[in-house]
Protein backbone atom coordinates (compact mmCIF):
# COMPACT_ATOMS: atom_id res chain seq x y z
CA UNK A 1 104.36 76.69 108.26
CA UNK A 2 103.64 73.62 110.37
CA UNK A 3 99.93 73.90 111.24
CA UNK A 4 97.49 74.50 108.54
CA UNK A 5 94.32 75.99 110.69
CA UNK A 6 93.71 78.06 113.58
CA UNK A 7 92.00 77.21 115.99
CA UNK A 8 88.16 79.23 116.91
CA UNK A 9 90.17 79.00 120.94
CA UNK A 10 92.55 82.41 119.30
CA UNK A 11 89.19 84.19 118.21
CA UNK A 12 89.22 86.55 121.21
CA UNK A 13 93.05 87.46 120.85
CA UNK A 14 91.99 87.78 116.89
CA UNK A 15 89.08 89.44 117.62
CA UNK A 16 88.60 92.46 114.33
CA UNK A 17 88.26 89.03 111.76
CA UNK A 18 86.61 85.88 111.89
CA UNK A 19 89.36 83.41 112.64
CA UNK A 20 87.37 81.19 109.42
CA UNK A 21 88.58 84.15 107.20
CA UNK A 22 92.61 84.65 108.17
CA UNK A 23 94.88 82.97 106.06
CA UNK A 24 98.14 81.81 107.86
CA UNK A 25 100.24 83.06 105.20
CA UNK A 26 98.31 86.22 104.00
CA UNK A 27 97.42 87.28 107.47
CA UNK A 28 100.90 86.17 109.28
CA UNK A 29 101.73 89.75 110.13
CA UNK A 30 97.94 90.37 111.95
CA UNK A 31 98.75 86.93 113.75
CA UNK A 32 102.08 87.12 114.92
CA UNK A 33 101.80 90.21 116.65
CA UNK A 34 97.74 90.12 117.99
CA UNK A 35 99.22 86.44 119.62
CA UNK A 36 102.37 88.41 120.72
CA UNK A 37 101.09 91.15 122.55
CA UNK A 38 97.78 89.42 123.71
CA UNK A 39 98.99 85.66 124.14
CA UNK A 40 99.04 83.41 127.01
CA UNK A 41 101.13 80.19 127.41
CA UNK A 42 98.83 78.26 125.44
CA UNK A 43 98.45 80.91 122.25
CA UNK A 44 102.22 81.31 122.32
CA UNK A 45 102.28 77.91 122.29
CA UNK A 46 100.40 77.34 119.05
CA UNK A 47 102.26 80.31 117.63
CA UNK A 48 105.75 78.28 117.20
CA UNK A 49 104.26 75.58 116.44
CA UNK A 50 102.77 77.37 113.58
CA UNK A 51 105.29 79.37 112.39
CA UNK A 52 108.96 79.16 112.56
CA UNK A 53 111.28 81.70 115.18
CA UNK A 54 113.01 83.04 112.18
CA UNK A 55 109.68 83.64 110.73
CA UNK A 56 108.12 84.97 113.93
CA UNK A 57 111.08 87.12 114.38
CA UNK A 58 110.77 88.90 110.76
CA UNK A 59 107.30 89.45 111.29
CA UNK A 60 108.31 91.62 114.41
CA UNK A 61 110.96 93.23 112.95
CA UNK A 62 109.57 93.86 109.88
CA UNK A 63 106.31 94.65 110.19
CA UNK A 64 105.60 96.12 113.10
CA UNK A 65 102.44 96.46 114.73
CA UNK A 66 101.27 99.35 117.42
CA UNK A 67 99.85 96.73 119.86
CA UNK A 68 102.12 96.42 122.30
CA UNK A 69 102.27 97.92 125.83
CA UNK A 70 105.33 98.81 127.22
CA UNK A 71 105.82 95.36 129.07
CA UNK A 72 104.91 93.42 126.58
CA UNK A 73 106.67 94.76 123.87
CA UNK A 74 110.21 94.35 125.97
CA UNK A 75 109.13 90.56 126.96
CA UNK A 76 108.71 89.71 123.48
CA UNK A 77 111.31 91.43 122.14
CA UNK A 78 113.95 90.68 124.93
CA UNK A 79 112.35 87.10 126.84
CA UNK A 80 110.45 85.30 123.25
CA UNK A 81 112.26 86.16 120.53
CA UNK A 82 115.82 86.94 121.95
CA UNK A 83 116.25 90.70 120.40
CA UNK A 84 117.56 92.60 123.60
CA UNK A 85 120.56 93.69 121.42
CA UNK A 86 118.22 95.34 118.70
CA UNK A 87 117.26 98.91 119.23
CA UNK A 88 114.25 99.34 117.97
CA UNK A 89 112.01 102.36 117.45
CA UNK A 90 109.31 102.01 120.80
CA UNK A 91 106.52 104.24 118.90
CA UNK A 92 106.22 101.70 116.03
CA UNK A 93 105.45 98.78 118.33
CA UNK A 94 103.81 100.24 121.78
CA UNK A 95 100.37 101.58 121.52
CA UNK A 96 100.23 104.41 124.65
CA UNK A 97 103.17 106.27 122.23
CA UNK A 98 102.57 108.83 119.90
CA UNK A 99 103.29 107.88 116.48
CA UNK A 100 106.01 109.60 114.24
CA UNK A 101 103.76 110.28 111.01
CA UNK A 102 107.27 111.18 109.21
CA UNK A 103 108.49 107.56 109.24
C-alpha cells in the first residue's frame, strides 16, 4: 500500500463506518468496492494511489461485493480494471439481482 490514511473527503462513499475506524489492510475489500461502485474521478483517484491494480483487481475478483448497478459494475470491470474477457457471475456484484443463496 502506498498511502497510509484515508482521507474524512471518502466518508460519504464509506458511509456504514467511521472512516477513523477502517484499516487499509483489514478493511481493503469494504474500500475497494464502496470507492468502485460509488467513486468519482477524485476517489478513484486516491484508490490507485492507495492500492496497487493487481491488488484492486483481486479485491474485485475475489471478493465480491453486491454494490454495483448494472453500469457500474461493467465500467469497472471492462473501462478500470481491464476484465472485459472475464465472465463473471452478475448476481454476486450488481445489487438490483437476486442473489443465488446456493453459491
Amino acid at each position: 500500500m502506498k498511502t497510509k490514511k484515508i482521507p474524512k473527503s471518502l466518508q460519504g462513499i464509506l458511509w456504514s463506518v467511521d472512516v477513523k475506524d477502517l484499516d487499509l489492510h483489514d478493511d481493503k475489500s469494504y474500500i475497494i468496492n464502496q470507492i468502485l461502485s460509488l467513486g468519482f474521478l477524485e476517489e478513484l483517484r486516491w484508490l490507485w494511489k492507495a492500492y496497487s491494480i493487481d491488488t484492486i483487481r483481486k479485491v474485485f475478483l475475489e471478493k465480491p461485493s453486491k454494490v454495483y448497478t448494472f453500469s457500474s459494475f461493467n465500467f469497472c470491470k471492462n473501462i478500470l480494471l481491464g476484465l472485459e474477457k472475464q465472465n463473471l457471475p452478475l448476481n454476486k456484484y450488481v445489487k438490483t439481482l437476486p442473489r443465488d443463496i446456493r453459491s
